[in-house]
N, C-alpha and C. Protein backbone atom coordinates (compact mmCIF):
# COMPACT_ATOMS: atom_id res chain seq x y z
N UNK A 1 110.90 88.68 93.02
CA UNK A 1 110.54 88.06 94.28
C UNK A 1 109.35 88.83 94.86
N UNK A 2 108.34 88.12 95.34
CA UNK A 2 107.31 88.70 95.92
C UNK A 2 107.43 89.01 97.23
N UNK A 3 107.05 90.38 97.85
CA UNK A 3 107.36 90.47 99.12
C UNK A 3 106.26 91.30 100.01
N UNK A 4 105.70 90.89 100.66
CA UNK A 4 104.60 91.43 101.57
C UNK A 4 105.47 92.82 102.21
N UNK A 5 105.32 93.96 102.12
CA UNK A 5 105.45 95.34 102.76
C UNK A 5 104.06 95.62 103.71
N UNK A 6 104.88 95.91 105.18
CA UNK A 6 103.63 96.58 105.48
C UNK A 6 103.56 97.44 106.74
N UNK A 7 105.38 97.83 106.36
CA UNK A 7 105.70 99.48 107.04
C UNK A 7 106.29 100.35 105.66
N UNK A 8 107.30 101.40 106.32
CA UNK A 8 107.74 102.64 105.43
C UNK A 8 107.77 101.67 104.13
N UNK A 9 108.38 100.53 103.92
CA UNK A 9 108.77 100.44 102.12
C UNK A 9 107.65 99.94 101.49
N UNK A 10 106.20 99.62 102.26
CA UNK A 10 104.89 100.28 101.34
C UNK A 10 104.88 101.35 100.12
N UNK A 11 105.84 102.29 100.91
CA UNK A 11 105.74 103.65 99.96
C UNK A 11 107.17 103.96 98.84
N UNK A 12 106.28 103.51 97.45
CA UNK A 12 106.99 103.56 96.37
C UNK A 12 108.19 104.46 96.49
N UNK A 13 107.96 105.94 97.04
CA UNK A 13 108.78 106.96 96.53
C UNK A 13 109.94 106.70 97.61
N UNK A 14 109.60 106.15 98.58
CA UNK A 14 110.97 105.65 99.68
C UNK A 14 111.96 104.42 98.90
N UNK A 15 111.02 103.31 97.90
CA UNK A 15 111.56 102.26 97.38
C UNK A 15 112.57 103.20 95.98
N UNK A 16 111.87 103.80 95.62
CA UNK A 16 112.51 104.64 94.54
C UNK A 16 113.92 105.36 95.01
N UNK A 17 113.76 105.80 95.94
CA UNK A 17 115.29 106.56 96.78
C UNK A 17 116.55 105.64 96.97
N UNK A 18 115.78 103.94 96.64
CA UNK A 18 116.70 102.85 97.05
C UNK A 18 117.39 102.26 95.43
N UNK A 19 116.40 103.34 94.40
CA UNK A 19 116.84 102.21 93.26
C UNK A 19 115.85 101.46 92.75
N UNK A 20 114.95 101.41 93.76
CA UNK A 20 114.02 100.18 93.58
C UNK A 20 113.17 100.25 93.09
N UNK A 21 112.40 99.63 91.66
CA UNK A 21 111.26 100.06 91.26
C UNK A 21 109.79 98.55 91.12
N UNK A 22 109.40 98.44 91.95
CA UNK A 22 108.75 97.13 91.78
C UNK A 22 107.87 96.91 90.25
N UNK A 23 107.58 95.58 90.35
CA UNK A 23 106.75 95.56 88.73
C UNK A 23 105.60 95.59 88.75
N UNK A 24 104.80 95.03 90.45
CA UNK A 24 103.61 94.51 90.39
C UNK A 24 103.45 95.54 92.11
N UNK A 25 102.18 96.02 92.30
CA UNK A 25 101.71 96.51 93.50
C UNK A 25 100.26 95.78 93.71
N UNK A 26 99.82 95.46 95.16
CA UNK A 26 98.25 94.68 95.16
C UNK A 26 98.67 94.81 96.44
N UNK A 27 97.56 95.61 97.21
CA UNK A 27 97.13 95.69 98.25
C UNK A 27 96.45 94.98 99.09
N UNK A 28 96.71 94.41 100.29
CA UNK A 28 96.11 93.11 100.70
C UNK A 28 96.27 93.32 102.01
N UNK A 29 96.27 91.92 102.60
CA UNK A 29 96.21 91.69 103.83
C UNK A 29 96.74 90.01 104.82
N UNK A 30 97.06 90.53 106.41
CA UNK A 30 97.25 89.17 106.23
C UNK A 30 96.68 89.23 107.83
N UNK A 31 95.99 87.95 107.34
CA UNK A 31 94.87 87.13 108.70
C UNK A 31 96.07 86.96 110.18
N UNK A 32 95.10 87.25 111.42
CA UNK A 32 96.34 85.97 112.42
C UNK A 32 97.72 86.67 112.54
N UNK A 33 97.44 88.16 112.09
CA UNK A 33 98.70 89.12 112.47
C UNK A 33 98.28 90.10 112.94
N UNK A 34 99.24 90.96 113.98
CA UNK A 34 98.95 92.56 114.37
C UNK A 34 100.01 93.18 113.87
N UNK A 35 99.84 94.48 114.19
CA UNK A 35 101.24 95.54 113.94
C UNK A 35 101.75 95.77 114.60
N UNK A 36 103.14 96.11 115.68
CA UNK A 36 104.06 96.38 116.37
C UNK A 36 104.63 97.40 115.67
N UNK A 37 104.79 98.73 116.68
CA UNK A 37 105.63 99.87 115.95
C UNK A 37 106.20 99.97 117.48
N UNK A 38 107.88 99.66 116.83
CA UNK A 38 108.70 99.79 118.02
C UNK A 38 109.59 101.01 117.51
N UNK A 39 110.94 100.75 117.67
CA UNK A 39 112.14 101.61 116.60
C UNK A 39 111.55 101.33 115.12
N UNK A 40 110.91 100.48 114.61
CA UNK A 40 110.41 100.45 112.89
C UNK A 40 109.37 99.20 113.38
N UNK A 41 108.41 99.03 112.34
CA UNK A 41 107.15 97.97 112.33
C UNK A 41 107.88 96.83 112.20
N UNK A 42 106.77 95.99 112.95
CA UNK A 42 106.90 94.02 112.39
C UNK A 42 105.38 93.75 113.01
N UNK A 43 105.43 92.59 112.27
CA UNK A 43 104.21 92.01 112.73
C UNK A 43 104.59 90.71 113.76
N UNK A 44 103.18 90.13 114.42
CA UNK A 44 103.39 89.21 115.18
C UNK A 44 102.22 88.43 115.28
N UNK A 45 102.38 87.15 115.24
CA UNK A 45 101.04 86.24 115.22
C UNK A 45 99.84 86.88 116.28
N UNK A 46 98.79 86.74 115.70
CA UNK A 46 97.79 87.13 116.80
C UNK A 46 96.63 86.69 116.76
N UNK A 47 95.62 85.54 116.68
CA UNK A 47 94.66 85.11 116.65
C UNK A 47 93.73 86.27 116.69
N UNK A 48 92.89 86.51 115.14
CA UNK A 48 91.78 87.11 114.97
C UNK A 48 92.50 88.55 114.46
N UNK A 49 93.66 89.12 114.39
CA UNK A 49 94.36 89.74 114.01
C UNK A 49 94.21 90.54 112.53
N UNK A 50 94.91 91.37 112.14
CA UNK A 50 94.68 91.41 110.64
C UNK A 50 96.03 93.14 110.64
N UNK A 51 96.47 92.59 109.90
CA UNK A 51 97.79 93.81 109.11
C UNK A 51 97.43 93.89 107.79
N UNK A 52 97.21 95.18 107.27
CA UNK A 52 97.43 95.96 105.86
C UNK A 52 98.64 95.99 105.40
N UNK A 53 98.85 95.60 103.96
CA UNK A 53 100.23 95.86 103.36
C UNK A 53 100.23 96.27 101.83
N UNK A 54 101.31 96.32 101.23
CA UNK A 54 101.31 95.69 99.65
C UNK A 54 102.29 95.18 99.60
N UNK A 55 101.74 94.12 98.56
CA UNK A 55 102.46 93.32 98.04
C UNK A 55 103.13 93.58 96.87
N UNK A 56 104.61 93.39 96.76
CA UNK A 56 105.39 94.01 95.68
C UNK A 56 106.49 93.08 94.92
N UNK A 57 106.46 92.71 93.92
CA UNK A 57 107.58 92.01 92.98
C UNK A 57 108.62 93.00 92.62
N UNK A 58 109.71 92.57 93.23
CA UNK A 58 111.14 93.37 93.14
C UNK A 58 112.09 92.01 93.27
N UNK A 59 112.89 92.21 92.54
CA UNK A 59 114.55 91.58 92.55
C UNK A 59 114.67 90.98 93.50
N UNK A 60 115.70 89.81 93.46
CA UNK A 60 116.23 88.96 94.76
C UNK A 60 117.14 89.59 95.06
N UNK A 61 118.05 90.19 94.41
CA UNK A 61 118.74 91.29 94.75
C UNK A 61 118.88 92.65 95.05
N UNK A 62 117.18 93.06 94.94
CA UNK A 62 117.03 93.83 95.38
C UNK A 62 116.49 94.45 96.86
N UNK A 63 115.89 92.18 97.07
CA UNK A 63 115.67 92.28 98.70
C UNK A 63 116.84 92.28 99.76
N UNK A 64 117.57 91.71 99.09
CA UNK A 64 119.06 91.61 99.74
C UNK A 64 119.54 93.10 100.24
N UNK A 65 119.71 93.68 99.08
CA UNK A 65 120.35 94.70 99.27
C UNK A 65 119.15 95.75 100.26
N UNK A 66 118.07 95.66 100.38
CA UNK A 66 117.11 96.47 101.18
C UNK A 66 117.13 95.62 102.48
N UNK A 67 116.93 94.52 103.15
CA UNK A 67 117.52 93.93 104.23
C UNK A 67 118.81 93.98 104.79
N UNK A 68 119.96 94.45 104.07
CA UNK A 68 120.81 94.18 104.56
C UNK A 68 121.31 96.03 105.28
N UNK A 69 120.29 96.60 104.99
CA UNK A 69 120.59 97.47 105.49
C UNK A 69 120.79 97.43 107.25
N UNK A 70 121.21 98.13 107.94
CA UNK A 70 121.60 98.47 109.36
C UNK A 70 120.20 97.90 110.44
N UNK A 71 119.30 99.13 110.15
CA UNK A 71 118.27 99.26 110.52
C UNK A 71 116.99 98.19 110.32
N UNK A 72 117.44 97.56 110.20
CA UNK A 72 116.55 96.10 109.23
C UNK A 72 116.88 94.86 108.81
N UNK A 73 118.14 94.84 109.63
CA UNK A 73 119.22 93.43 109.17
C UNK A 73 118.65 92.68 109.69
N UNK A 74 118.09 92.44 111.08
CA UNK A 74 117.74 91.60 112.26
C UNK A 74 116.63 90.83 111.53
N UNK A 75 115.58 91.51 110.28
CA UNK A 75 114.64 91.23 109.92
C UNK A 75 114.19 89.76 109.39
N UNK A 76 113.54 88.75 109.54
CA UNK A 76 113.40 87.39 108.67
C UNK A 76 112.48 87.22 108.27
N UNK A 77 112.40 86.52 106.61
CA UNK A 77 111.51 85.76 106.32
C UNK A 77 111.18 85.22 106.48
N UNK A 78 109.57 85.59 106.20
CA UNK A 78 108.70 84.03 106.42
C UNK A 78 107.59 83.96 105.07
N UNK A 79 107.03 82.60 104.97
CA UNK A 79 106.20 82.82 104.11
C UNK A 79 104.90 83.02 103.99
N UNK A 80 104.10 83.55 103.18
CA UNK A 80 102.52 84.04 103.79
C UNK A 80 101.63 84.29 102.50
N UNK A 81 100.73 84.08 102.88
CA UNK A 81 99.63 84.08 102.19
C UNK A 81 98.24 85.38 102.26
N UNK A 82 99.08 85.83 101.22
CA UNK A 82 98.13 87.61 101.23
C UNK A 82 96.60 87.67 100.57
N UNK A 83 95.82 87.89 101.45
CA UNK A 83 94.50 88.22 100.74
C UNK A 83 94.29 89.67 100.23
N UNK A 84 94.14 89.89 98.90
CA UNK A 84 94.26 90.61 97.85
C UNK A 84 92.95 91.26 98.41
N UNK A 85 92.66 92.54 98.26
CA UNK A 85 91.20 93.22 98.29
C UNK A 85 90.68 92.63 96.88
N UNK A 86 90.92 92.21 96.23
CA UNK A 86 90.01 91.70 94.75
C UNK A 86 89.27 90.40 95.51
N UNK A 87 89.52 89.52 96.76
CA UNK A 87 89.24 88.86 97.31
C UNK A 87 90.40 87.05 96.47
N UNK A 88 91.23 87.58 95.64
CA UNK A 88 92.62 86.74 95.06
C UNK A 88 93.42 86.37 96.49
N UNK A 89 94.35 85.17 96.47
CA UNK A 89 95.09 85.06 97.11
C UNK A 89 96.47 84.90 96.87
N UNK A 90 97.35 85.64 97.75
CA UNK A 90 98.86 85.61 96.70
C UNK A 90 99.93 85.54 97.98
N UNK A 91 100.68 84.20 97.21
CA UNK A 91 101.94 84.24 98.09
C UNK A 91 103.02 84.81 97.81
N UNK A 92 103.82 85.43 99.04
CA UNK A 92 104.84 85.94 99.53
C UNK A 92 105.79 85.70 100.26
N UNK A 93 106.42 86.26 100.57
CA UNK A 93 107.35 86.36 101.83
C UNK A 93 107.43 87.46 102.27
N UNK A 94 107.25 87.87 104.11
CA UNK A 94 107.27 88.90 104.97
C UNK A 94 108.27 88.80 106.15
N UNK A 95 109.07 89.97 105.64
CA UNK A 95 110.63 90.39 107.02
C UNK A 95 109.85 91.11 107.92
N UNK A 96 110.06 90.10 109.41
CA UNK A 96 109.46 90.09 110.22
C UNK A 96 110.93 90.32 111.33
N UNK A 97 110.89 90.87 112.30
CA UNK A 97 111.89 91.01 113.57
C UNK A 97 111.33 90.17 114.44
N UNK A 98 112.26 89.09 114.70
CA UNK A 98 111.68 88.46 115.79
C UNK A 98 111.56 89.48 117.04
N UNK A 99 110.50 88.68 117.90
CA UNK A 99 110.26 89.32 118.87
C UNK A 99 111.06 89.51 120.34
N UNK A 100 112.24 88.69 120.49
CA UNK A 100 113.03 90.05 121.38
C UNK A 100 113.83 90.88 120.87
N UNK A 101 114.36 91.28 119.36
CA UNK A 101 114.39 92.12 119.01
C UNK A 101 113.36 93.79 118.96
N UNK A 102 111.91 93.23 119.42
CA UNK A 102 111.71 94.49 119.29
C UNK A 102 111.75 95.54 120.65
N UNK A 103 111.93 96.63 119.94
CA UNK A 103 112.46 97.42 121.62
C UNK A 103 111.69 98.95 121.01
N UNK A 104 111.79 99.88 122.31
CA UNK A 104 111.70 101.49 121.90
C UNK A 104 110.47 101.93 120.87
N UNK A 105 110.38 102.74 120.91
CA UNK A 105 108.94 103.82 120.06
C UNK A 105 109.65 104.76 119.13
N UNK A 106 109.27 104.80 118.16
CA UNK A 106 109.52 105.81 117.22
C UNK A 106 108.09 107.05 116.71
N UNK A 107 107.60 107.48 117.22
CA UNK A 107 106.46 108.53 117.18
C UNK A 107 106.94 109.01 115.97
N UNK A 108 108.02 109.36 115.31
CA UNK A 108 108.20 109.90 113.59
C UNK A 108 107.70 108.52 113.08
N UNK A 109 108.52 108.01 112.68
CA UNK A 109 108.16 106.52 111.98
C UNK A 109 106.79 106.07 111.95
N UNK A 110 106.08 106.11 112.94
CA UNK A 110 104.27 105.82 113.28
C UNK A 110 103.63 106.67 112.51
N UNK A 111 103.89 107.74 112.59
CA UNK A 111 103.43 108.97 112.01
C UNK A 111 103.57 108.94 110.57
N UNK A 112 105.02 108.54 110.27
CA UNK A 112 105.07 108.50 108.56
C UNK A 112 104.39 107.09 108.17
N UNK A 113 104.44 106.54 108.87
CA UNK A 113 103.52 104.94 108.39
C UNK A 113 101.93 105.54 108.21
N UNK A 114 101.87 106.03 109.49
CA UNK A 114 100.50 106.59 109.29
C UNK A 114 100.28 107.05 108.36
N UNK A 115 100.85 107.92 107.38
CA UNK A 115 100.59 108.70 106.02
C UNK A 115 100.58 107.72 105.20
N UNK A 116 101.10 107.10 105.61
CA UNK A 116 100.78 105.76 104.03
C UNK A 116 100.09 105.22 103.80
N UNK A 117 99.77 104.71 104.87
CA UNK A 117 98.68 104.02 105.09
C UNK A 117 97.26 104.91 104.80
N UNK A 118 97.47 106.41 104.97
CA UNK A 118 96.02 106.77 104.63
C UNK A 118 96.07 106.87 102.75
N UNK A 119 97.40 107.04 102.52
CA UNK A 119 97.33 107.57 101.29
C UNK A 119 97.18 106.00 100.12
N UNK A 120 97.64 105.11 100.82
CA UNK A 120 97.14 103.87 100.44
C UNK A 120 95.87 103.47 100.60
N UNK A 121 95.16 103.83 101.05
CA UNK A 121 93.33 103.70 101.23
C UNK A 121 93.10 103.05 102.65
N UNK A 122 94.18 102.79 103.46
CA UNK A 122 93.77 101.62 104.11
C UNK A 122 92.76 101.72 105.17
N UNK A 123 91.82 101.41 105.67
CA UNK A 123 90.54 101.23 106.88
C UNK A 123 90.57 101.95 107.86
N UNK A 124 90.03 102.93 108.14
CA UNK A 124 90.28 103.48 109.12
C UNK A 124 90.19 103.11 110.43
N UNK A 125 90.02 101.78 110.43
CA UNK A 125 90.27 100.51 112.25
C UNK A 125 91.74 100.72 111.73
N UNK A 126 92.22 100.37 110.72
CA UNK A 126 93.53 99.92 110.70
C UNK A 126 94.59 101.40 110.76
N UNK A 127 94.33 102.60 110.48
CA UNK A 127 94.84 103.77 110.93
C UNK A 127 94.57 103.76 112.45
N UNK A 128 93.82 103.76 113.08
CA UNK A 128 93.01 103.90 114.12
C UNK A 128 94.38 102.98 115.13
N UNK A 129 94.48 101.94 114.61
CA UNK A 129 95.57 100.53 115.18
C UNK A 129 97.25 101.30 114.72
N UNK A 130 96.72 101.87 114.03
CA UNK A 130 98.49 102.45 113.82
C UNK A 130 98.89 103.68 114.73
N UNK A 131 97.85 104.41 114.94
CA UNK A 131 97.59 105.64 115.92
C UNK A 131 98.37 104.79 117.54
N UNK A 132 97.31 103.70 117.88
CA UNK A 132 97.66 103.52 119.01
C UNK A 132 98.64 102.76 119.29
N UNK A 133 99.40 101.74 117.95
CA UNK A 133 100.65 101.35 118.10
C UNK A 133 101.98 102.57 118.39
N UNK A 134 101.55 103.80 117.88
CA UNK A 134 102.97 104.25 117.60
C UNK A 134 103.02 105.47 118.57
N UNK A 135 101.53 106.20 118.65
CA UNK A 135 101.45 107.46 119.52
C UNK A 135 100.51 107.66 120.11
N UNK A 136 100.00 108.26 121.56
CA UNK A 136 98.88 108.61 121.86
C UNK A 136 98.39 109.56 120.78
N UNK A 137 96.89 109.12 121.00
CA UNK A 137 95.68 110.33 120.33
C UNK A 137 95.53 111.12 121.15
N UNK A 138 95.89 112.40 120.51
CA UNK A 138 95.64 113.33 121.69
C UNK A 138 94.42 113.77 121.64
């Protein structure tokens, strides 16, 4: 199953702690979204918008069992259409928290997203957008 990541389970070695080993990684993006870092990330429609992710092929049972966790149950699919940095386009599906679910700040969580995101290459507007979603710049 293809699945747009584009908080903590970006990062392989967190998916690995779960069991999880994807087959396919492609770094992309998706138009007409922002980032929200509340208690954990979601995105939310936003005209002119843009969220960094990867995109990852893992198990139907392996999304199950990673959604159904505690912290991430609330989460839903939707379907989406990822623009690949190769300039390819690839569909997915992205667990999204609806929006009165989201609540509270997590300054760890921002912070470890933040590392991924640099260690994933991603833009430094788009670090820059993760900075001010999750923590002041001091």
């Amino acid at each position: 199953m293809r699945i747009f990541f584009y908080g903590l389970f970006m990062d392989e070695r967190l998916l690995a702690t779960k069991s999880i080993t994807p087959t396919s990684k492609v770094i992309g993006y998706l138009d007409g979204f922002d980032l929200r870092v509340g208690e954990r990330a979601t995105l939310f429609r936003q005209p002119g918008g843009r969220a960094y992710g990867v995109v990852m092929d893992i198990l139907p049972g392996e999304v199950s069992d990673l959604y159904s966790e505690d912290s991430v149950a609330d989460y839903l699919p939707e379907p989406v259409t990822v623009e690949a940095l190769d300039g390819s386009r690839l569909d997915a599906a992205c667990y999204n928290l609806p929006p009165n679910k989201v609540t509270g700040t997590n300054k760890a969580y921002a912070k470890s997203l933040h590392e991924v995101a640099v260690r994933l290459g991603f833009p430094d507007s788009y670090l820059d957008q993760i900075r001010q979603t999750g923590w002041p710049i001091a």
